[in-house]
PDB file of N, CA and C in Angstrom:
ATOM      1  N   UNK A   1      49.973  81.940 109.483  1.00  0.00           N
ATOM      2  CA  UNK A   1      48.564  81.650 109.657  1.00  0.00           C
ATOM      3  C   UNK A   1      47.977  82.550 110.738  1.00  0.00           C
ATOM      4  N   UNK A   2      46.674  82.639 110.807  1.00  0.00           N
ATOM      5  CA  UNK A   2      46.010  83.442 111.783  1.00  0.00           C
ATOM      6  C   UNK A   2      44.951  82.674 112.675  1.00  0.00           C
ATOM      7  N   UNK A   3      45.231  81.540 112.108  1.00  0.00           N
ATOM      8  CA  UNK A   3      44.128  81.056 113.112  1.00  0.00           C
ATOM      9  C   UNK A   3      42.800  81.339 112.894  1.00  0.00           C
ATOM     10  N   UNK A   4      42.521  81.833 111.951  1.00  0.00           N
ATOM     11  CA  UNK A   4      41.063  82.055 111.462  1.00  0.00           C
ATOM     12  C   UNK A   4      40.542  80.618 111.214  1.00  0.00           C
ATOM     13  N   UNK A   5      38.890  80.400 111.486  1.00  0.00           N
ATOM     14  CA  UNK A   5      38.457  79.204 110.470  1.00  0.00           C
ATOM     15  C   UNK A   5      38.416  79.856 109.193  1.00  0.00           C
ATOM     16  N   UNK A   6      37.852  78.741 108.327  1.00  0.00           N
ATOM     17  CA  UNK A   6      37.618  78.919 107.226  1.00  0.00           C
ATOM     18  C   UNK A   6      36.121  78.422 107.495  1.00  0.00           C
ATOM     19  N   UNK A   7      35.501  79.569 107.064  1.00  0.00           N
ATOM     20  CA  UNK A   7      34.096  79.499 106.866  1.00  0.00           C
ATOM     21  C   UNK A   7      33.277  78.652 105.928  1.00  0.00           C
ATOM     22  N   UNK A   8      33.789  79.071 104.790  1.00  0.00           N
ATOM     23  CA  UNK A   8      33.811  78.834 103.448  1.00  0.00           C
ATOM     24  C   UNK A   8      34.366  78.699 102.361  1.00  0.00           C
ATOM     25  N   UNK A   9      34.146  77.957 100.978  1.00  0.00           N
ATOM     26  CA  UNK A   9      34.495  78.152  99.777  1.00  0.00           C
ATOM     27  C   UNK A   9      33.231  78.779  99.285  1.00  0.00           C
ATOM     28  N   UNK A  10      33.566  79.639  98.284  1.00  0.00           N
ATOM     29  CA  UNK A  10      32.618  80.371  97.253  1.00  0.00           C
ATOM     30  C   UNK A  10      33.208  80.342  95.993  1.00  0.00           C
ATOM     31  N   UNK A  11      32.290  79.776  94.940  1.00  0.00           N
ATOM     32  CA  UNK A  11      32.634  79.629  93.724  1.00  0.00           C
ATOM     33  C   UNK A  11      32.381  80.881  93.122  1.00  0.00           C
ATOM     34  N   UNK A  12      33.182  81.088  91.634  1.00  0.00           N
ATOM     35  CA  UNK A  12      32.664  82.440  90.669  1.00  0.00           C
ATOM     36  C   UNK A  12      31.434  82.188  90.291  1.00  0.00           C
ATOM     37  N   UNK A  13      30.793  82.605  90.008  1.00  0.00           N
ATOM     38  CA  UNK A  13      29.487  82.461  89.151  1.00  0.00           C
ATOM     39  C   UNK A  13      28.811  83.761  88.613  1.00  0.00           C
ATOM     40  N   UNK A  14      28.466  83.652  87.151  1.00  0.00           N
ATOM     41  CA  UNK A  14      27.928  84.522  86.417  1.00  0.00           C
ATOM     42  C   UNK A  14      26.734  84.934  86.924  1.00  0.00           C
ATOM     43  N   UNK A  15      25.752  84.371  87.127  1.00  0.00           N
ATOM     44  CA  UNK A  15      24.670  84.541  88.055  1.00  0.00           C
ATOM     45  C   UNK A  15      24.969  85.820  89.017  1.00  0.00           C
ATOM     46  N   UNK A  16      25.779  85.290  89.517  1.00  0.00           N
ATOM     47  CA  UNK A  16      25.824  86.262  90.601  1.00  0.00           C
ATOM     48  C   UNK A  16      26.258  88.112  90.237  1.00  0.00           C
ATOM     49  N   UNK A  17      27.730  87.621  89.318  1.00  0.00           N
ATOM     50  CA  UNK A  17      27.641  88.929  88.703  1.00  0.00           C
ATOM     51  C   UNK A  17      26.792  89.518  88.001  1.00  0.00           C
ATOM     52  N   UNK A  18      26.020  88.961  87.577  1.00  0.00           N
ATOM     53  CA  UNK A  18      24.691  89.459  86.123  1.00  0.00           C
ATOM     54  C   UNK A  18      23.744  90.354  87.210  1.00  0.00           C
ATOM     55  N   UNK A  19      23.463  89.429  88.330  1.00  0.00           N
ATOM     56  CA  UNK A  19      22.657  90.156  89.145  1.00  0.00           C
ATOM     57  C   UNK A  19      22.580  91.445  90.059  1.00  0.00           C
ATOM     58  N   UNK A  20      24.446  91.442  90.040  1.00  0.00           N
ATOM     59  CA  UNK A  20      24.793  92.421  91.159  1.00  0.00           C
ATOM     60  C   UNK A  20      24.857  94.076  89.604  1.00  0.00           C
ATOM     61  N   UNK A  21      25.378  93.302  88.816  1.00  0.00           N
ATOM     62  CA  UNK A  21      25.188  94.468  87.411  1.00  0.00           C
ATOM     63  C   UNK A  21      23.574  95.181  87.457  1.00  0.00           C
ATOM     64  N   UNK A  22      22.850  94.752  87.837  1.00  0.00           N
ATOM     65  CA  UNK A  22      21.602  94.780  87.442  1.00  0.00           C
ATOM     66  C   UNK A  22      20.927  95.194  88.737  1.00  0.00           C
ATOM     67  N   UNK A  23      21.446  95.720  89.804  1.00  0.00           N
ATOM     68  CA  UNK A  23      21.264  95.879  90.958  1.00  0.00           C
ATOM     69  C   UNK A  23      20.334  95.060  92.077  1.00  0.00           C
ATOM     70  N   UNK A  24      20.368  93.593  91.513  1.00  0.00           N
ATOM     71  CA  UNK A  24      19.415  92.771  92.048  1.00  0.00           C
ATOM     72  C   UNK A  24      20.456  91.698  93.089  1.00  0.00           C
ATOM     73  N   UNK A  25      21.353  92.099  93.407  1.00  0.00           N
ATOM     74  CA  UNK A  25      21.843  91.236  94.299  1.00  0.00           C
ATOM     75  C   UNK A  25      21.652  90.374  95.365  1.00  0.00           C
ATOM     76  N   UNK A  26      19.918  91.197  95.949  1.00  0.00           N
ATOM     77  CA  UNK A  26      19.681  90.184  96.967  1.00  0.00           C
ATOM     78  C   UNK A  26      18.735  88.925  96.642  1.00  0.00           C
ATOM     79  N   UNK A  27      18.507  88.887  94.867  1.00  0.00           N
ATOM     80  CA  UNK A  27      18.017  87.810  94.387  1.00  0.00           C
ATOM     81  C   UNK A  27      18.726  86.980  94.063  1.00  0.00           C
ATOM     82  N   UNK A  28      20.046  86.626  94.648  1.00  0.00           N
ATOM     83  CA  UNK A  28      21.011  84.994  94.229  1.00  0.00           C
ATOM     84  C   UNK A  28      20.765  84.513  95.296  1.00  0.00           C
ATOM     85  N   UNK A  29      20.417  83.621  95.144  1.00  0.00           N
ATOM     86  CA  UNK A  29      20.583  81.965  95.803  1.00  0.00           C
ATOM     87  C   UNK A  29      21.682  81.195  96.042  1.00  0.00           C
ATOM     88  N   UNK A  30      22.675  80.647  96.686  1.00  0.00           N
ATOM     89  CA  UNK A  30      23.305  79.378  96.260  1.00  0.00           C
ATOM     90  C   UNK A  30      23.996  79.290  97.671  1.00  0.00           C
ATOM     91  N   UNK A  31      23.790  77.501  97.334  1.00  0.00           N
ATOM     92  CA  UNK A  31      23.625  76.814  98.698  1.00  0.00           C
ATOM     93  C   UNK A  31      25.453  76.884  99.402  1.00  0.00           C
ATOM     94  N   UNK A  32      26.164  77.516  98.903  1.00  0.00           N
ATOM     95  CA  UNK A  32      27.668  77.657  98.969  1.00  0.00           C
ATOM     96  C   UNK A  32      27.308  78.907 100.221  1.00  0.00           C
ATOM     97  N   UNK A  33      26.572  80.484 100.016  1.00  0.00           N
ATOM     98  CA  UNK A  33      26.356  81.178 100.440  1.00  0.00           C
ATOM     99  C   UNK A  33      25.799  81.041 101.455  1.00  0.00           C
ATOM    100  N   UNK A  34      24.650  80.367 101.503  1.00  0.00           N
ATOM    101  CA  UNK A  34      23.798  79.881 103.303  1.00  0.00           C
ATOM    102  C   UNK A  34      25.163  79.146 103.867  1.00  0.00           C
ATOM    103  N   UNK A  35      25.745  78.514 103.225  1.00  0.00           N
ATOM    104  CA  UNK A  35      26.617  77.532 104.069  1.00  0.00           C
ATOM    105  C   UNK A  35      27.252  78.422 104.727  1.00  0.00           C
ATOM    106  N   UNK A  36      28.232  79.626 104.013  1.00  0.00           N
ATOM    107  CA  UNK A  36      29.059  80.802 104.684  1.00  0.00           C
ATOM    108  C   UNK A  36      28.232  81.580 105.827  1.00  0.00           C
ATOM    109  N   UNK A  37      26.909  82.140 105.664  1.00  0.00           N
ATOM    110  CA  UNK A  37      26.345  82.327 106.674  1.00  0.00           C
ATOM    111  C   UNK A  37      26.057  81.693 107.399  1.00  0.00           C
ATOM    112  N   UNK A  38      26.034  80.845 107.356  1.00  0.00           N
ATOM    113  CA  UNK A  38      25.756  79.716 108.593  1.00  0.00           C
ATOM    114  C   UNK A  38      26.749  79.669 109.910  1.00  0.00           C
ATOM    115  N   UNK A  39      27.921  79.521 108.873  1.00  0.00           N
ATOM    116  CA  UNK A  39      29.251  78.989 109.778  1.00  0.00           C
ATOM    117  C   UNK A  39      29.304  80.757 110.251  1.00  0.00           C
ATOM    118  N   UNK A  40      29.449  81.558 109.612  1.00  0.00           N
ATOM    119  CA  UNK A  40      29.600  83.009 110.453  1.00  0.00           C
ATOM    120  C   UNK A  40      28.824  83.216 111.156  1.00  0.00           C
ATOM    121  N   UNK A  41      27.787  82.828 111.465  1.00  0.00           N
ATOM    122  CA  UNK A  41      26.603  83.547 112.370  1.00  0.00           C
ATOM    123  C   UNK A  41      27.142  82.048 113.456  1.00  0.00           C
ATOM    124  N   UNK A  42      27.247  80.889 113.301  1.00  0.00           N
ATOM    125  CA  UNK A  42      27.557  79.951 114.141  1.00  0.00           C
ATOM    126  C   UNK A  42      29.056  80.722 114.857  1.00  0.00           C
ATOM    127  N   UNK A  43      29.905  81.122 114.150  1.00  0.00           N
ATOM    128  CA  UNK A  43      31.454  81.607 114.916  1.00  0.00           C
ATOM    129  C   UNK A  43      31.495  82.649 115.997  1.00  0.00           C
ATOM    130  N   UNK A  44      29.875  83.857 115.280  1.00  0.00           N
ATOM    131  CA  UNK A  44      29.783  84.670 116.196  1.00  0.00           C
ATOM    132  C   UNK A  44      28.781  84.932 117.517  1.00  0.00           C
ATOM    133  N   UNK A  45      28.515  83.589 117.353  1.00  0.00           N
ATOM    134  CA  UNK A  45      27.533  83.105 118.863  1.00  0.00           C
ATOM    135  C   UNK A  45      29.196  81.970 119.572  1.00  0.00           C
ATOM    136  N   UNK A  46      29.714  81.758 119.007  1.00  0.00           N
ATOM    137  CA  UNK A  46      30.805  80.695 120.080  1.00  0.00           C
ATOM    138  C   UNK A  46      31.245  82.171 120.104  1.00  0.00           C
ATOM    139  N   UNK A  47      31.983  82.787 120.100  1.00  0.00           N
ATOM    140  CA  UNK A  47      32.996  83.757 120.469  1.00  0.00           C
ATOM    141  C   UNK A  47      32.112  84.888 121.326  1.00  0.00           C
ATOM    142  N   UNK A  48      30.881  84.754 121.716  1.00  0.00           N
ATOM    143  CA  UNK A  48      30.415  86.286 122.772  1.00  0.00           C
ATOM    144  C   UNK A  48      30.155  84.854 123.963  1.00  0.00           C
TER     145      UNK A  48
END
């Protein structure tokens, strides 16, 4: 182990690939993703 948290789970989703095919990637949504940013932007304010 490394002692990392775990930030997140992220599911597959077609959505997401359809969009990144299509070069629209910064149009997905999903509430799995804010959650991951959340906890990373929260990990990298405890650690400075």
């Amino acid at each position: 182990m490394t002692g990392a948290p775990l930030l997140g789970n992220l599911p597959i989703d077609s959505a997401l690939t359809t969009l990144c095919d299509a070069g629209r990637v910064e149009e997905y949504y999903a509430e799995a993703y804010e959650e991951l940013a959340a906890n990373f932007t929260s990990t990298l304010r405890i650690k400075r």
